[in-house]
N, C-alpha and C. Protein backbone atom coordinates (compact mmCIF):
# COMPACT_ATOMS: atom_id res chain seq x y z
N UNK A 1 -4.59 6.95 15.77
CA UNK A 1 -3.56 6.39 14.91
C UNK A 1 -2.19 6.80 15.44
N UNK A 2 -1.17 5.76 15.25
CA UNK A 2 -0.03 5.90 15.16
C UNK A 2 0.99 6.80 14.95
N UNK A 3 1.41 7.87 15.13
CA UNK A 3 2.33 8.56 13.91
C UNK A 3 3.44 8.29 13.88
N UNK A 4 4.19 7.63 12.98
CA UNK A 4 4.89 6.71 12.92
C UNK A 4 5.75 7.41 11.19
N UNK A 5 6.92 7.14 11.26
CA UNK A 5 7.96 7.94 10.01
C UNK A 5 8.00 6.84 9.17
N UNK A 6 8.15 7.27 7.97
CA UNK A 6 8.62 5.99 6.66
C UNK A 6 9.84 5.54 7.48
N UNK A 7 10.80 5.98 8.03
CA UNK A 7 11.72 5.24 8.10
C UNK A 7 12.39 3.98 8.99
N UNK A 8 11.05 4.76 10.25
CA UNK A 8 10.80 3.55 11.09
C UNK A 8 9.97 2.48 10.95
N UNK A 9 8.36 2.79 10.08
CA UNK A 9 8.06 1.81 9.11
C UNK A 9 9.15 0.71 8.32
N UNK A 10 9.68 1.43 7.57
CA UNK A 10 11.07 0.06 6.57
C UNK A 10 12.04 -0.31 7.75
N UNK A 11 12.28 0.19 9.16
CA UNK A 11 12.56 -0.40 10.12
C UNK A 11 12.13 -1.48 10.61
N UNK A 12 11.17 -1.79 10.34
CA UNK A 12 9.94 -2.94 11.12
C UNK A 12 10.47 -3.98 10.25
N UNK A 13 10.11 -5.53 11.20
CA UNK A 13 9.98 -6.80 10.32
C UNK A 13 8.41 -6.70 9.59
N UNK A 14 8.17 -7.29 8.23
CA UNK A 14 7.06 -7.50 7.54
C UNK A 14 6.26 -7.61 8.49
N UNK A 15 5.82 -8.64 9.50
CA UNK A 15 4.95 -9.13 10.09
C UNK A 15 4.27 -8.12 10.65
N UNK A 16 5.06 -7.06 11.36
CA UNK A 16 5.18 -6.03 11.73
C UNK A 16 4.38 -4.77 11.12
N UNK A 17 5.05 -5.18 9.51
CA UNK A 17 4.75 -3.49 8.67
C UNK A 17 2.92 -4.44 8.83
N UNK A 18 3.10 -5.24 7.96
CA UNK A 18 1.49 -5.88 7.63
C UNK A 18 0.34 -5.53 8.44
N UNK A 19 0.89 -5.92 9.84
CA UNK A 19 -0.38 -5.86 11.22
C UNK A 19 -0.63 -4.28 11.30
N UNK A 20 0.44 -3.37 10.69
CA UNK A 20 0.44 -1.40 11.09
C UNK A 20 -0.65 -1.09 10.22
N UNK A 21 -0.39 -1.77 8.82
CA UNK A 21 -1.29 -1.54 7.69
C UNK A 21 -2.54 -1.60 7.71
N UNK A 22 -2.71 -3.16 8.26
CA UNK A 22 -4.22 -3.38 8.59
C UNK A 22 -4.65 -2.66 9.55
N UNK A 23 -4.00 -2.50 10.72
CA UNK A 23 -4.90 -2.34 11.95
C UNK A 23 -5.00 -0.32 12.03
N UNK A 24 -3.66 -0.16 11.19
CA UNK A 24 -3.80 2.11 11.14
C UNK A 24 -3.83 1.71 10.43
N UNK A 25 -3.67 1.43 9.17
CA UNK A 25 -3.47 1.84 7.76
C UNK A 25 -4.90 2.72 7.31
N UNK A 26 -5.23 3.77 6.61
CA UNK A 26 -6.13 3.44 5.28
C UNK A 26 -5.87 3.45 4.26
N UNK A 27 -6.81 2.09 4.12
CA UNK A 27 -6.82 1.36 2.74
C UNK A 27 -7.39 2.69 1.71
N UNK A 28 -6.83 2.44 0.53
CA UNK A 28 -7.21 3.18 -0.33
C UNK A 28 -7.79 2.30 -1.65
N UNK A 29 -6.85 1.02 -2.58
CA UNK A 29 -6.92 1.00 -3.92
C UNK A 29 -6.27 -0.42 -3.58
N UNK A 30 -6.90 -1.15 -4.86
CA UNK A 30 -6.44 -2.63 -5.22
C UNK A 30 -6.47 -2.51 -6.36
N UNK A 31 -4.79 -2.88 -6.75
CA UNK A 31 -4.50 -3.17 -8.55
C UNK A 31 -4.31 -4.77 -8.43
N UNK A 32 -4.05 -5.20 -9.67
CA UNK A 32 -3.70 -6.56 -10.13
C UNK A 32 -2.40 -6.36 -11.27
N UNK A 33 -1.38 -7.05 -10.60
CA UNK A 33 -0.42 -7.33 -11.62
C UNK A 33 0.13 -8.91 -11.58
N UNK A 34 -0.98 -9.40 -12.14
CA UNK A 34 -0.58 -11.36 -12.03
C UNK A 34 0.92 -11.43 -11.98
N UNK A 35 1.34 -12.35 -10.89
CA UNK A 35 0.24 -12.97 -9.97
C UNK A 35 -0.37 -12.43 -8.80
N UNK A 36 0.05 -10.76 -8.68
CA UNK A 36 0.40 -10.39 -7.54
C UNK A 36 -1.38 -9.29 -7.48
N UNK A 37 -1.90 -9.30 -6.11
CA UNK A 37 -2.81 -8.36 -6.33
C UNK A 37 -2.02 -7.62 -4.90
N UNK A 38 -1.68 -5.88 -5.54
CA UNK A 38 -1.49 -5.20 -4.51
C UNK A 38 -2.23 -4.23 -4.15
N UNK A 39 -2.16 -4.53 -2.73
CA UNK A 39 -3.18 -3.21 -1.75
C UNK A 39 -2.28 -1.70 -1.34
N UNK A 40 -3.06 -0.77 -1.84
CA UNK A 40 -2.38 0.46 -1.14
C UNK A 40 -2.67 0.65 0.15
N UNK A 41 -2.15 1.55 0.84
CA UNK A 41 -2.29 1.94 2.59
C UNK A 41 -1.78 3.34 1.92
N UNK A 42 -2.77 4.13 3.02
CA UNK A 42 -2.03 5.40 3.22
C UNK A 42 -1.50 5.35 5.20
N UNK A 43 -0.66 6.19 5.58
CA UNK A 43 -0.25 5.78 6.77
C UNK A 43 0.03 7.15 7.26
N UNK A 44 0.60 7.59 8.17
CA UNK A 44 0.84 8.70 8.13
C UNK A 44 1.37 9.64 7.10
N UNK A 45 2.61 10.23 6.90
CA UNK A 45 2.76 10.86 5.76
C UNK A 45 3.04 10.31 4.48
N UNK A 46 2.94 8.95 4.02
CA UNK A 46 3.47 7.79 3.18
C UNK A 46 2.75 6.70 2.85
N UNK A 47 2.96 6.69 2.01
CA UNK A 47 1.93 5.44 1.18
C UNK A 47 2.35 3.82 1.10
N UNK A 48 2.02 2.86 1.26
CA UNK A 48 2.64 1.65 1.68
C UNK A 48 1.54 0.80 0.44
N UNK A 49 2.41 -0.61 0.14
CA UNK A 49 1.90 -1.20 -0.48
C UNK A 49 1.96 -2.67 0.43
N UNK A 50 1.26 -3.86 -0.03
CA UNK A 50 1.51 -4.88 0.06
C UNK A 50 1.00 -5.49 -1.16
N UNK A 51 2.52 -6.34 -1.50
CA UNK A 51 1.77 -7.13 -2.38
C UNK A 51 1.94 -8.62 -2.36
N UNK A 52 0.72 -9.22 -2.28
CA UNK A 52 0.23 -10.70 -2.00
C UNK A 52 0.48 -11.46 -3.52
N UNK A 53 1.00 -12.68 -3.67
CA UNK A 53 1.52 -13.39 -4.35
C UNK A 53 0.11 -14.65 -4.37
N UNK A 54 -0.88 -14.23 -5.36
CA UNK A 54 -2.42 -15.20 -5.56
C UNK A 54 -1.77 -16.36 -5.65
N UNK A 55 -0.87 -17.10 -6.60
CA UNK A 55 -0.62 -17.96 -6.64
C UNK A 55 0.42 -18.98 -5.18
N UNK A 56 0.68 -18.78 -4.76
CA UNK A 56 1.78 -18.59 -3.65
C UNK A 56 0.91 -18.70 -2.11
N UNK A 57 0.00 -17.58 -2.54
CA UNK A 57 -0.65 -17.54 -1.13
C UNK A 57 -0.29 -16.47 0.14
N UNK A 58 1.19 -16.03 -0.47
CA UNK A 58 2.00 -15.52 0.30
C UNK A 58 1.85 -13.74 0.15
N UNK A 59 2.77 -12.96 1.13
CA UNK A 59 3.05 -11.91 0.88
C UNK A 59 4.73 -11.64 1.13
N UNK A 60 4.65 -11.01 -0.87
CA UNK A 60 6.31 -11.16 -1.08
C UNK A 60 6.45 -10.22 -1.03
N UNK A 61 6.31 -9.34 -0.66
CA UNK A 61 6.81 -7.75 -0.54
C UNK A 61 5.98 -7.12 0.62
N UNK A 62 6.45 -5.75 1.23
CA UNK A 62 5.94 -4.52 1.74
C UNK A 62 6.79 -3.42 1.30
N UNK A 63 6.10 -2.27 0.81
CA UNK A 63 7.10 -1.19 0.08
C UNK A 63 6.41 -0.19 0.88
N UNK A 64 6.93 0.70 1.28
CA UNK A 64 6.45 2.09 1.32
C UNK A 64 7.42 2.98 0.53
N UNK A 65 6.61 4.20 0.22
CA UNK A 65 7.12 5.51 -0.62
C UNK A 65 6.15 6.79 -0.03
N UNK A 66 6.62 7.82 -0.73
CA UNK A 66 6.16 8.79 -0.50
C UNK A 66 6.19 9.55 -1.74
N UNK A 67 7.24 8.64 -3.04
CA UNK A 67 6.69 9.75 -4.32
C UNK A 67 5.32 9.43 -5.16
N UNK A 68 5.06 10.71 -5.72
CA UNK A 68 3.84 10.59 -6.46
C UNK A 68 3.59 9.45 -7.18
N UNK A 69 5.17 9.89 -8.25
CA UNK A 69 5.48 9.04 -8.93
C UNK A 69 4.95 7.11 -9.05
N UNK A 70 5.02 7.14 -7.96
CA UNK A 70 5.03 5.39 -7.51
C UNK A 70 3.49 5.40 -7.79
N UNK A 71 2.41 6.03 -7.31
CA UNK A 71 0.88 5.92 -7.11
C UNK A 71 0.31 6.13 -8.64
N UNK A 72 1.29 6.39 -9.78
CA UNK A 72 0.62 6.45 -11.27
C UNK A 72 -0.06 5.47 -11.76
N UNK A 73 0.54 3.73 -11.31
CA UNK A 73 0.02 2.91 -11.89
C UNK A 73 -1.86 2.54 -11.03
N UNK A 74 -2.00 3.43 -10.32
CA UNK A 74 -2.96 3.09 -9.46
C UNK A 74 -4.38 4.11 -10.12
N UNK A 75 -3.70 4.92 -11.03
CA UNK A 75 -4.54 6.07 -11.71
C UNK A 75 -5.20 5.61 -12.61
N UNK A 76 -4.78 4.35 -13.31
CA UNK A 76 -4.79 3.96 -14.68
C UNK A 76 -6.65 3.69 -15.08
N UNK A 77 -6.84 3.63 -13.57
CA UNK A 77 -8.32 2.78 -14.48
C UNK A 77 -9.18 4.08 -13.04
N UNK A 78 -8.92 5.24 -12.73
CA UNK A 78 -9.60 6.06 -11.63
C UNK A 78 -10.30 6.67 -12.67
N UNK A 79 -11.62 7.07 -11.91
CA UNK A 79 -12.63 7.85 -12.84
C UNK A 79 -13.11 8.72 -11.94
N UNK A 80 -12.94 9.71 -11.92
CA UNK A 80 -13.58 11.15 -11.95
C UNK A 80 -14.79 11.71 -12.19
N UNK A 81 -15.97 11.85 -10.84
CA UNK A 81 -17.07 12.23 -11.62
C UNK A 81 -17.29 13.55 -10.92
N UNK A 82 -17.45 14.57 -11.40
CA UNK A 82 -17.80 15.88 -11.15
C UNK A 82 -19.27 16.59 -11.72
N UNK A 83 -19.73 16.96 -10.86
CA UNK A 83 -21.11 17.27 -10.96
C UNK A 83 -21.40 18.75 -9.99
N UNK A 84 -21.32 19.95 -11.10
CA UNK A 84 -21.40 20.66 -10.08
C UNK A 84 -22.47 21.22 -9.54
C-alpha cells in the first residue's frame, strides 16, 4: 500500500481519490442516507468516504477525515459480540 497523507489525498482530482480507494483503500462499512449510499475506506492514517448518488448514478462527493467524530453515524446500527 501506498502511504499517502490526508492532504495529498484532498489534493487529488476525484477520479483520482476513487481509483486510491478502491484499489489501497480498506473498505470497512456501508450506510444509506437516501439517496446517497456511502462507503467508508480506511487509508493510511484517515478515513475516506464516497458517496454515490442511487438515484443519479453518480458519485457526488469524496471526503476524507480523520476525526472520530465523523465515523459516529456509522456506529448506529454496529453490534458487538463478545464471548469470552
Amino acid at each position: 500500500m501506498t502511504a499517502i497523507g490526508i492532504q495529498e489525498f484532498n489534493d487529488l482530482v476525484d477520479n483520482s481519490k476513487a481509483l486510491m480507494l478502491w484499489e489501497e483503500g480498506r473498505f470497512l462499512k456501508t450506510r444509506i442516507e437516501n439517496p446517497y449510499r456511502i462507503n467508508l475506506y480506511s487509508l493510511s492514517d484517515f478515513f475516506a468516504e464516497i458517496w454515490y448518488n442511487d438515484e443519479k448514478g453518480t458519485i457526488d462527493e469524496i471526503r476524507a477525515f480523520k476525526s472520530i467524530t465523523a465515523l459516529e453515524p456509522y456506529f448506529k446500527n454496529l453490534k458487538i459480540i463478545y464471548t469470552p
